[in-house]
C-alpha atoms as a PDB file:
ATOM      1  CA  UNK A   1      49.406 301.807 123.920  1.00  0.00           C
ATOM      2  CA  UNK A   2      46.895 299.167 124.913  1.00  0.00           C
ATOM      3  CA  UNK A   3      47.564 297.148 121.670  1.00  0.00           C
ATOM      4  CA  UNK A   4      51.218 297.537 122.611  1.00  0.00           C
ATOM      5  CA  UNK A   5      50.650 296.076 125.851  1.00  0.00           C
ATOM      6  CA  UNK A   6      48.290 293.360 124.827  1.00  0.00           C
ATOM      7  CA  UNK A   7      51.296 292.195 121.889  1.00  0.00           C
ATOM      8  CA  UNK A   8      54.247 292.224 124.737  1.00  0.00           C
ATOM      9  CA  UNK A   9      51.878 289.998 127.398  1.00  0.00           C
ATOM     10  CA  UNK A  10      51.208 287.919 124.314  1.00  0.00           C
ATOM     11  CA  UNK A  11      54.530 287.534 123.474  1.00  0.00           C
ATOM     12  CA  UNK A  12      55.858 286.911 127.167  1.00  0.00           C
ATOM     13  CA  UNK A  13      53.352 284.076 128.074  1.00  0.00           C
ATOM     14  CA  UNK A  14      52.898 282.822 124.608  1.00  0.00           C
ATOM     15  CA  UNK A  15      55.332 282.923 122.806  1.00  0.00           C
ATOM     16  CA  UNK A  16      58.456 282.883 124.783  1.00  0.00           C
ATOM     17  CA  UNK A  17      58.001 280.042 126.676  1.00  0.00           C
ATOM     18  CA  UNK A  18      56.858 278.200 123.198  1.00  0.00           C
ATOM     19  CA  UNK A  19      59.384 279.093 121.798  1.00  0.00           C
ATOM     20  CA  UNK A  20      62.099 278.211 124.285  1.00  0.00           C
ATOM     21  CA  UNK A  21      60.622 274.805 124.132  1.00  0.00           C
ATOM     22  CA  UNK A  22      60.307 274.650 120.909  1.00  0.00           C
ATOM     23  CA  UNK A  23      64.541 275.495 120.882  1.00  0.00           C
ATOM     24  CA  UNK A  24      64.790 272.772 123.568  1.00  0.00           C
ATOM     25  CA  UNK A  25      63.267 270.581 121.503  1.00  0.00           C
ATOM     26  CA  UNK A  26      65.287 270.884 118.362  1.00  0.00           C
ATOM     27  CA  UNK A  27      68.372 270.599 120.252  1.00  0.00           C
ATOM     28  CA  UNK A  28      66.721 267.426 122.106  1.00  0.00           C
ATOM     29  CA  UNK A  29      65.883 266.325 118.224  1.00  0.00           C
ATOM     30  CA  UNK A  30      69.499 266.871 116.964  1.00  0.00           C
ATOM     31  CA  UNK A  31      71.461 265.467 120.260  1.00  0.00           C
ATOM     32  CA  UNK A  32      69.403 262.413 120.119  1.00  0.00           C
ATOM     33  CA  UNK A  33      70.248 261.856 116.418  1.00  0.00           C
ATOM     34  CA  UNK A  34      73.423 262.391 116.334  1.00  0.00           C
ATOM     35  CA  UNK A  35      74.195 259.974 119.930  1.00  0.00           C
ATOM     36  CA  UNK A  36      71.990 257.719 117.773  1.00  0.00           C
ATOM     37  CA  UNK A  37      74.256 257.759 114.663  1.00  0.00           C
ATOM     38  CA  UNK A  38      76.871 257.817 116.868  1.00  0.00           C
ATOM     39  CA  UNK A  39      75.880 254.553 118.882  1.00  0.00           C
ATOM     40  CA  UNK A  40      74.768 252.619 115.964  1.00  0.00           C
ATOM     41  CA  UNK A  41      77.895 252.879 113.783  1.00  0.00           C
ATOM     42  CA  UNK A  42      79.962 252.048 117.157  1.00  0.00           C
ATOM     43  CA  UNK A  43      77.272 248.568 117.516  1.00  0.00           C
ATOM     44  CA  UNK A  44      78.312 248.121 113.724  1.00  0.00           C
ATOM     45  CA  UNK A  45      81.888 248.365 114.372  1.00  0.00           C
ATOM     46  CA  UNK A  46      82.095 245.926 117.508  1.00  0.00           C
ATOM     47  CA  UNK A  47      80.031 243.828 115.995  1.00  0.00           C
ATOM     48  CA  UNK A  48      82.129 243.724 112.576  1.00  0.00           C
ATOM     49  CA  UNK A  49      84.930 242.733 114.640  1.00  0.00           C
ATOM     50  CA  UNK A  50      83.550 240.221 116.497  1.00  0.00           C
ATOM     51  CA  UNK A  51      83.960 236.886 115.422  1.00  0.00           C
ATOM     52  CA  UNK A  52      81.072 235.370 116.988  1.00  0.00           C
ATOM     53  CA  UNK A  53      78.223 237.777 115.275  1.00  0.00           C
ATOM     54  CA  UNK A  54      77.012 236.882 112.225  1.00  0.00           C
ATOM     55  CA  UNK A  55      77.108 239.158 109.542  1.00  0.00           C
ATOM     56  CA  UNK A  56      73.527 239.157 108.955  1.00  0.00           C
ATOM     57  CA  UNK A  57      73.138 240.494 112.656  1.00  0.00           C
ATOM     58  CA  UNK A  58      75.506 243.296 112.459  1.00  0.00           C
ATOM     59  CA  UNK A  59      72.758 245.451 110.942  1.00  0.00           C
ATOM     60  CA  UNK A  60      69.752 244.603 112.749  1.00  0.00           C
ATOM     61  CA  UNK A  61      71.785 245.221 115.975  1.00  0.00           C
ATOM     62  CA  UNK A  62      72.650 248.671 114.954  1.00  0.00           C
ATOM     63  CA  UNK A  63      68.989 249.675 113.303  1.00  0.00           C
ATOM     64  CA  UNK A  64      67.824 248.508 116.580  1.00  0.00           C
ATOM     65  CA  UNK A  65      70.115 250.518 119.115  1.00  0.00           C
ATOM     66  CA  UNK A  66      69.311 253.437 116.474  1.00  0.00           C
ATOM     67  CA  UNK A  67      65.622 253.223 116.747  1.00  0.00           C
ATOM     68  CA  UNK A  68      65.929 253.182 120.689  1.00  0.00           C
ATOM     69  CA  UNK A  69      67.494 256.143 121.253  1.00  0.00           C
ATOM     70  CA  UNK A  70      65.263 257.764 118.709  1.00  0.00           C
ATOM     71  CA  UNK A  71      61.815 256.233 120.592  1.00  0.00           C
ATOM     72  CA  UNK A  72      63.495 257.931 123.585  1.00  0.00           C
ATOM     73  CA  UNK A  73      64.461 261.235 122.153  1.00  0.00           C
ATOM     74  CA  UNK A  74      60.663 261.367 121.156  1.00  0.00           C
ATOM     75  CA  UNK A  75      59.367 261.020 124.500  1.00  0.00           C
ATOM     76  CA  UNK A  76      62.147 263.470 125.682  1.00  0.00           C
ATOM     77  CA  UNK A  77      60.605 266.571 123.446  1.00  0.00           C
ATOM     78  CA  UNK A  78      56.874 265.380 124.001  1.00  0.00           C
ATOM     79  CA  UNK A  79      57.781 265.932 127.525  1.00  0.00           C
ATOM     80  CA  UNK A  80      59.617 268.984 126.862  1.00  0.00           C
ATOM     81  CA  UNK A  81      56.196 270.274 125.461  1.00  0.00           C
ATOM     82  CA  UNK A  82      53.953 269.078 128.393  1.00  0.00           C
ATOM     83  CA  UNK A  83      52.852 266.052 127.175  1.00  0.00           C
ATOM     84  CA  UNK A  84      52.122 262.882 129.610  1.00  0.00           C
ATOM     85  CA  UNK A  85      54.601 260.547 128.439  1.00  0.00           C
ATOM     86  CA  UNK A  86      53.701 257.876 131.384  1.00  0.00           C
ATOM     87  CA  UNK A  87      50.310 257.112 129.262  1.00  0.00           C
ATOM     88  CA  UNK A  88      52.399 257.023 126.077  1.00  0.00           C
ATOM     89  CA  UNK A  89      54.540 254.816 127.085  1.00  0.00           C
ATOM     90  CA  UNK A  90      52.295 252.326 128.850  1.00  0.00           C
ATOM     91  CA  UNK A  91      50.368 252.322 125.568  1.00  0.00           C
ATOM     92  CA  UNK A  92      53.228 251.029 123.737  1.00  0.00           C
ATOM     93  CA  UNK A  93      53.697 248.588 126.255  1.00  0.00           C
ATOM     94  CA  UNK A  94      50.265 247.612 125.778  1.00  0.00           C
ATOM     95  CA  UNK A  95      50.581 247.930 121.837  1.00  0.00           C
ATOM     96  CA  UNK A  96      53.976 245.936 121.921  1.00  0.00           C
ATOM     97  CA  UNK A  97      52.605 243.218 124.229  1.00  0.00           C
ATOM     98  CA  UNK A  98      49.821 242.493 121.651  1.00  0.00           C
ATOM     99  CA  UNK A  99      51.711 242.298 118.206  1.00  0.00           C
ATOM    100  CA  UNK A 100      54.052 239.753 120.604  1.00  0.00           C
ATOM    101  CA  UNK A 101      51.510 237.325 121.220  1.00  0.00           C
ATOM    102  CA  UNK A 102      50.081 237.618 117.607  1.00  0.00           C
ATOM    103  CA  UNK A 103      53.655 236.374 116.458  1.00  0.00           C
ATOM    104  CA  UNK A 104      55.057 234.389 119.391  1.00  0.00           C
ATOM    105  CA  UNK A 105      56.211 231.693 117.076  1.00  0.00           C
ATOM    106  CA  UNK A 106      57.762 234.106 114.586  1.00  0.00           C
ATOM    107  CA  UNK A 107      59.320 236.280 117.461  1.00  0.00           C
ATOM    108  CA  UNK A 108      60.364 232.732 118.831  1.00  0.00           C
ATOM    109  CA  UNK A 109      61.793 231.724 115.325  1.00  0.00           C
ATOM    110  CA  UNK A 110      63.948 235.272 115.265  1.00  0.00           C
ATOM    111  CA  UNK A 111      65.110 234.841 118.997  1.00  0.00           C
ATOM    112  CA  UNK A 112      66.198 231.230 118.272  1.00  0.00           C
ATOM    113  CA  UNK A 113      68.029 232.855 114.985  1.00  0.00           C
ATOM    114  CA  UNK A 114      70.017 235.208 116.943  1.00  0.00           C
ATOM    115  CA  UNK A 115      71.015 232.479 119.522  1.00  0.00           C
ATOM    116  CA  UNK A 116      72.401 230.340 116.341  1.00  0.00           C
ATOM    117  CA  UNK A 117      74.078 233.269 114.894  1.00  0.00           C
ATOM    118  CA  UNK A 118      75.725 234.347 118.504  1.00  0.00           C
ATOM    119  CA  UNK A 119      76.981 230.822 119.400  1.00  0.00           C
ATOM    120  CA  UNK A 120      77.232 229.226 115.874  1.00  0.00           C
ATOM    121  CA  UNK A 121      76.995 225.690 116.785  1.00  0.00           C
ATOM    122  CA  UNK A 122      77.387 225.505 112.446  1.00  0.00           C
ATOM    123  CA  UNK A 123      78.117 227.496 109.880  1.00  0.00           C
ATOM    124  CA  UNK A 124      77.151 228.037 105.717  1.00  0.00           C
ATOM    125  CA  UNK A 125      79.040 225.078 103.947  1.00  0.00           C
ATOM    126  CA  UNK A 126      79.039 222.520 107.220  1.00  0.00           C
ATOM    127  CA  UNK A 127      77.564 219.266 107.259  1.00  0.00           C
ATOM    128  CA  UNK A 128      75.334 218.516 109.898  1.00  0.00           C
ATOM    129  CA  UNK A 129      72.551 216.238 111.107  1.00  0.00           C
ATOM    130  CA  UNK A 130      69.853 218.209 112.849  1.00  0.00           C
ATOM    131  CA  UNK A 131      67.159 215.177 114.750  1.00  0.00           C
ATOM    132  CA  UNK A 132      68.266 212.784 112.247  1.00  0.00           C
ATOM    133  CA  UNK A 133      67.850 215.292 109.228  1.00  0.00           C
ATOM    134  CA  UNK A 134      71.487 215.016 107.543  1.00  0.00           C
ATOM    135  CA  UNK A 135      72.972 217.689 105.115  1.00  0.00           C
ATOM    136  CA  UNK A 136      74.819 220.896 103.929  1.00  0.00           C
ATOM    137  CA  UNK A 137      73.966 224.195 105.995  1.00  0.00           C
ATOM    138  CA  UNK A 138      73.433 227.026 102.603  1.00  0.00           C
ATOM    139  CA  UNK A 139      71.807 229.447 104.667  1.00  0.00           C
ATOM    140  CA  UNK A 140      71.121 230.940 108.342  1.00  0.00           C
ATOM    141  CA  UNK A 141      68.804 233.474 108.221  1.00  0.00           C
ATOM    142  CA  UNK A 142      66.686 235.113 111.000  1.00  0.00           C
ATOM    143  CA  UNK A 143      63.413 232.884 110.873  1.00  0.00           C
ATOM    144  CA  UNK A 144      65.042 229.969 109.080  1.00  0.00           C
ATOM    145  CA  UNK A 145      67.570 227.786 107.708  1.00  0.00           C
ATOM    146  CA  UNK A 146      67.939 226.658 104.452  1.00  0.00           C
ATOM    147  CA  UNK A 147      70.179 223.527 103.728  1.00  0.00           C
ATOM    148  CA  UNK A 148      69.913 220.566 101.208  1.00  0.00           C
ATOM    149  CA  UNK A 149      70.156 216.771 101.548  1.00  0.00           C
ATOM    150  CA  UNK A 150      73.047 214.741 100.885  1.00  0.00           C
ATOM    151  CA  UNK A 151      70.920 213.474  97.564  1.00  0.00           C
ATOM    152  CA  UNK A 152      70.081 217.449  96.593  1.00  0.00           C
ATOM    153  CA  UNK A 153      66.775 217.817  98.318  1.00  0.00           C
ATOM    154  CA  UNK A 154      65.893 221.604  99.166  1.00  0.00           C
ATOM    155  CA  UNK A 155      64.750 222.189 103.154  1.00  0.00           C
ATOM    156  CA  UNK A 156      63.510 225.120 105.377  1.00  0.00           C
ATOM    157  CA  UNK A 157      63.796 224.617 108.706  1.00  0.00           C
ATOM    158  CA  UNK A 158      62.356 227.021 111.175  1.00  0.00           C
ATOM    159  CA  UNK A 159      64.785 228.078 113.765  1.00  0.00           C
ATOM    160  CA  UNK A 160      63.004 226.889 117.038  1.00  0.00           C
ATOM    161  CA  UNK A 161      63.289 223.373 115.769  1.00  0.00           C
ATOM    162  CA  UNK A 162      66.852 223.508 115.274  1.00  0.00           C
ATOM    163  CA  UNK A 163      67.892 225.312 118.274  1.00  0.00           C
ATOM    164  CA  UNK A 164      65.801 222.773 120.624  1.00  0.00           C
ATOM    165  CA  UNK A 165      67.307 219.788 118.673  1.00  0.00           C
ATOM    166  CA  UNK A 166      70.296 217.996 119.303  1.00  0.00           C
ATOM    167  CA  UNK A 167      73.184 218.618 116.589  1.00  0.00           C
ATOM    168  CA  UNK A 168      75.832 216.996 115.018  1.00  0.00           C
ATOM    169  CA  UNK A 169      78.449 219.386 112.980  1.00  0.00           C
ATOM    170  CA  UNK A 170      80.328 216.470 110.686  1.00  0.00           C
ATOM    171  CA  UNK A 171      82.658 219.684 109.823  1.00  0.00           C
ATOM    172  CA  UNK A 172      84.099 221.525 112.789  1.00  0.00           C
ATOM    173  CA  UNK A 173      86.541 219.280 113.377  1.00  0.00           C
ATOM    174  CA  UNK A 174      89.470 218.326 110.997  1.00  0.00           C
ATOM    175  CA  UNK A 175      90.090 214.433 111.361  1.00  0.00           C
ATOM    176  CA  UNK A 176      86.897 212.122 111.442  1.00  0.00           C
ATOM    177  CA  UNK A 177      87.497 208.296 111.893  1.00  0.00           C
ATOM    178  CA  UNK A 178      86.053 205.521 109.375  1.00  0.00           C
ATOM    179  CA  UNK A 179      84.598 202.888 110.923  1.00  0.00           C
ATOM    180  CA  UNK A 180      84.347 199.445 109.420  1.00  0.00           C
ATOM    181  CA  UNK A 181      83.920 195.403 109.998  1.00  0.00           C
ATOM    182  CA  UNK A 182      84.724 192.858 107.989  1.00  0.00           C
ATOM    183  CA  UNK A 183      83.963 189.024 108.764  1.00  0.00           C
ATOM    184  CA  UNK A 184      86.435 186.530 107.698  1.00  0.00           C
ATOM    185  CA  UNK A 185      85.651 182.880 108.047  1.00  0.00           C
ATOM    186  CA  UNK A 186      86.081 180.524 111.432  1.00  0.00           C
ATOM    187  CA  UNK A 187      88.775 178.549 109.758  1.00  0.00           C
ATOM    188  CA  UNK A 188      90.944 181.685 108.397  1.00  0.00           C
ATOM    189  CA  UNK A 189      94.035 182.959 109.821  1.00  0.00           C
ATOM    190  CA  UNK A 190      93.601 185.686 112.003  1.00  0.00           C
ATOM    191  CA  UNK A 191      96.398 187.220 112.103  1.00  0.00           C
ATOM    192  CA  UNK A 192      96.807 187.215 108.647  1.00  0.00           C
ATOM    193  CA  UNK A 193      93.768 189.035 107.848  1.00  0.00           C
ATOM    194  CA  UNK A 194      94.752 191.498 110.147  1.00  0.00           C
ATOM    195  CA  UNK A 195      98.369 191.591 108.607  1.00  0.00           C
ATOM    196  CA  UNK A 196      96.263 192.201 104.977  1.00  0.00           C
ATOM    197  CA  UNK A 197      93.961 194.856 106.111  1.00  0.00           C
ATOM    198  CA  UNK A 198      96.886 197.073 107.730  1.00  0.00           C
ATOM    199  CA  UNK A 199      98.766 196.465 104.848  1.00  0.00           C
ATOM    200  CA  UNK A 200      95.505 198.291 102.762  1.00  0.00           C
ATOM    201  CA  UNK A 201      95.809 201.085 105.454  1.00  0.00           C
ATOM    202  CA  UNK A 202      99.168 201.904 104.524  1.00  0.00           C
ATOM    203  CA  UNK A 203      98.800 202.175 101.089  1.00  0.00           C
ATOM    204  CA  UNK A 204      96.226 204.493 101.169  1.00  0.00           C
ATOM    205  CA  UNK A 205      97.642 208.062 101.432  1.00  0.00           C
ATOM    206  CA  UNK A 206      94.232 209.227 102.683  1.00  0.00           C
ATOM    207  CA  UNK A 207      94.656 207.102 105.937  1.00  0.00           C
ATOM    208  CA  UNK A 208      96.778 209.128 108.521  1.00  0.00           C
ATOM    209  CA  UNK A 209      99.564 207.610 110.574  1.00  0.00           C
ATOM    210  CA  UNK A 210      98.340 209.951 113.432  1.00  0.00           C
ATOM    211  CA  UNK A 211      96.219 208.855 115.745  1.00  0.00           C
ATOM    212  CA  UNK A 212      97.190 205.139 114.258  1.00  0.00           C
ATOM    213  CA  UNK A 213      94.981 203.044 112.433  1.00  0.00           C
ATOM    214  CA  UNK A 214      93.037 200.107 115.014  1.00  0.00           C
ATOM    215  CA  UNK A 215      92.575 196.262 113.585  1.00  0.00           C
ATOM    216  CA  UNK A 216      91.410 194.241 116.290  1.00  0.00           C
ATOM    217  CA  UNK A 217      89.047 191.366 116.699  1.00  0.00           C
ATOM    218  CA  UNK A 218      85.752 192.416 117.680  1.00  0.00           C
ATOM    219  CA  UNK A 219      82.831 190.120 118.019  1.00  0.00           C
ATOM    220  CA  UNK A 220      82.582 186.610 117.242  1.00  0.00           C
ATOM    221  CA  UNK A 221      80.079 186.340 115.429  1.00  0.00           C
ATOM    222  CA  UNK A 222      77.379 183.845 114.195  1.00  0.00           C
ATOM    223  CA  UNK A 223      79.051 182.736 111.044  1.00  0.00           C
ATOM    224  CA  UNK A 224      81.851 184.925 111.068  1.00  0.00           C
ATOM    225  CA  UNK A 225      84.876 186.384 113.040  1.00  0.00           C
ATOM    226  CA  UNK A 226      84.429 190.062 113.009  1.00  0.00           C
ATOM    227  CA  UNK A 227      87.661 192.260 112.539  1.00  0.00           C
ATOM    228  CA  UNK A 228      86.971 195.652 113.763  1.00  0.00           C
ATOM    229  CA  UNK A 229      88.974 198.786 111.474  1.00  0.00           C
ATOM    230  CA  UNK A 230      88.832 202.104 112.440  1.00  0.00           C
ATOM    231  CA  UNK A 231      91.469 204.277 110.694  1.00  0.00           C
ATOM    232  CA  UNK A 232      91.548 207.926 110.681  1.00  0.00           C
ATOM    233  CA  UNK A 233      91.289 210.511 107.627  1.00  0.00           C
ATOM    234  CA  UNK A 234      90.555 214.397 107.041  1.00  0.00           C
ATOM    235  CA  UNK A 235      87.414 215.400 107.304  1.00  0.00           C
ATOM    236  CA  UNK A 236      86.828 215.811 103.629  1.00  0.00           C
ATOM    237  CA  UNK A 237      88.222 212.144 102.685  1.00  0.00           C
ATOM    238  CA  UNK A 238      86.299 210.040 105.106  1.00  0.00           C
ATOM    239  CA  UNK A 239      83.811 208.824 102.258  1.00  0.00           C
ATOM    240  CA  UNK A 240      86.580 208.160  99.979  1.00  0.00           C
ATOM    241  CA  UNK A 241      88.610 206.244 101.751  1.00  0.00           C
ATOM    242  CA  UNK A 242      85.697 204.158 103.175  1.00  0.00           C
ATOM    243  CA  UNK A 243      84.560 203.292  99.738  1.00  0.00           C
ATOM    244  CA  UNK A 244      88.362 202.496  98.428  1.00  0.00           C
ATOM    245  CA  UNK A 245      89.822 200.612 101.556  1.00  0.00           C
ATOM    246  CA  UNK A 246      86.259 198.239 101.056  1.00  0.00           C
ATOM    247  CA  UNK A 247      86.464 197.412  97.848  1.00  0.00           C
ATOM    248  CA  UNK A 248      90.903 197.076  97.937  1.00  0.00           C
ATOM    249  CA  UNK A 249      90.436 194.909 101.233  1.00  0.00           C
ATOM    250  CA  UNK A 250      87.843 192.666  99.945  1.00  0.00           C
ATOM    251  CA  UNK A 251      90.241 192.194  96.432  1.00  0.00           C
ATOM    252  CA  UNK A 252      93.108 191.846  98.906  1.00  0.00           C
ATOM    253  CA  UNK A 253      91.239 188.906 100.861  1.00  0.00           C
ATOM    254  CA  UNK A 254      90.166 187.159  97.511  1.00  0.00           C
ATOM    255  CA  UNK A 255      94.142 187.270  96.643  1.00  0.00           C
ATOM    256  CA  UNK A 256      95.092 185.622  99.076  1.00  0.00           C
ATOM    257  CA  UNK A 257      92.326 183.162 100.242  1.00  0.00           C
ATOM    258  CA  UNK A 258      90.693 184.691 103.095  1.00  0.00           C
ATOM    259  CA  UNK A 259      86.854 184.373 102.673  1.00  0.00           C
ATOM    260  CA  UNK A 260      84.057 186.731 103.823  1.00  0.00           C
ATOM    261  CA  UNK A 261      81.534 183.806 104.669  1.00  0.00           C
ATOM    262  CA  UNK A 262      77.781 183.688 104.068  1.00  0.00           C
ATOM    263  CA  UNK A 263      75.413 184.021 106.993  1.00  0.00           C
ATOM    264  CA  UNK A 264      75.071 179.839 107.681  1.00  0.00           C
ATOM    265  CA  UNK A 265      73.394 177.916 110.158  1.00  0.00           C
ATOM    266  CA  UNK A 266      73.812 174.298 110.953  1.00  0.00           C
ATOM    267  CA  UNK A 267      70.724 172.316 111.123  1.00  0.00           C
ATOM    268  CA  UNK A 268      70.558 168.775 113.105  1.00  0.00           C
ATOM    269  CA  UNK A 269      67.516 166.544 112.395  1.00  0.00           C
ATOM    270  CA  UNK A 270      67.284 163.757 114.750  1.00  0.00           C
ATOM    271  CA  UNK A 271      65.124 160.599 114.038  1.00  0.00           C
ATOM    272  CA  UNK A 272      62.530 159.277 116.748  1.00  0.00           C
ATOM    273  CA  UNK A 273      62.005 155.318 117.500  1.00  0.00           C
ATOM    274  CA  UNK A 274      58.129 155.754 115.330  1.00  0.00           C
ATOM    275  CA  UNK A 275      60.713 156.830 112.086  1.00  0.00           C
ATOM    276  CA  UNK A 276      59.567 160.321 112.030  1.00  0.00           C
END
């Protein structure tokens, strides 16, 4: 009977209360999985429809929420069993604080990343100048962005240096404007040269009609009258057209005798009463 006795205290302080926390804390274990399942697909969802999140962020997002609610679901069922979670946690404050200052400028570099991803002030396939660095964007990724040089050079840039610079997308918008000079010679006819460059406008299909092409005088310069020509083209045709309407202007002017002088300078020599 005593043995009996012993076995039913045992089993009232013991195990009982064990093992109702031990219940409580595989339901704690399964709710907290499943709300984290539930909130990560839910991050993946608005983030897939989002326009402004980068694909490459969707999943870190969602692994992130996920591991969250996990982390906290821990702490839940270590307190469930007794366990001081207020040290716990201030260790992993202490813990997280130190692996952040051991990579500030990689933390820095992902932070920046997921500022360019969230605003996109470029995307893969846009031309861009980044603090005077000019080419095509081929990748955004987390810590850096690749891109190459107009003349096929590879580059790495780490984030923080592109999100502190200033930057210049050459494809977000649609129309870009060439601009060009052209001298023509003191003694030409103005409005002729003007009449022959819009005339080189026209013909080009590239040039647009809208917003209309400007020929004006611009500067007069030291050796030559300076016609200022600023049509407007796609995007994609500005080179193009530059390097046509140059070279069909300048035949244009040779056709019909307007010059593009040389840079001249008169020189006066004066003669003093000793002959030198």
């Amino acid at each position: 009977m005593e043995n009996i006795e012993n076995i039913e205290e045992i089993v009232a302080e013991v195990i009982v209360p064990y093992g109702f926390n031990i219940v409580g804390a595989i339901a704690i274990l399964i709710i907290g999985w499943l709300i984290a399942s539930w909130a990560s697909k839910r991050v993946r969802k608005a983030c897939d429809k989002s326009e402004r999140i980068d694909a490459t962020l969707t999943p870190i997002l969602s692994q992130t929420v996920k591991v969250l609610i996990l982390i906290a679901t821990v702490i839940a069922v270590l307190n469930r069993f007794g366990v001081e979670t207020t040290s716990l946690v201030a260790l992993l404050g202490v813990a997280g604080l130190a692996v952040g200052l051991a990579l500030q400028g990689t933390l820095s570099n992902f932070s920046a990343g997921v500022m360019l991803m969230l605003f996109r002030p470029f995307n893969v396939g846009d031309a861009v100048n980044i603090s005077g660095v000019m080419g095509v964007v081929d990748e955004i990724g987390l810590f850096s962005t690749q891109m190459h040089t107009f003349d096929n050079i590879y580059m790495v840039i780490p984030n923080t240096n592109i999100w502190g610079a200033n930057i210049s997308n050459f494809s977000t918008n649609p129309t870009r404007r060439v601009d060009m000079v052209f001298g023509i010679s003191y003694t030409d006819d103005i409005d002729k040269a003007i009449k022959i460059v819009r005339e080189a406008l026209a013909a080009d299909e590239r040039v647009l009609k809208d917003p209309e092409p400007m020929v004006a005088v611009g500067e007069l310069g030291d050796s030559s009258v300076d016609l200022f020509v600023r049509p407007w083209t796609k995007a994609s045709d500005l080179w193009p057209a530059r390097f046509a309407l140059i070279k069909d202007i300048k035949e244009r002017f040779d056709k019909e005798g307007i010059t593009i002088p040389f840079p001249q300078r008169d020189v006066h020599l004066y003669k003093t009463e000793n002959g030198k």
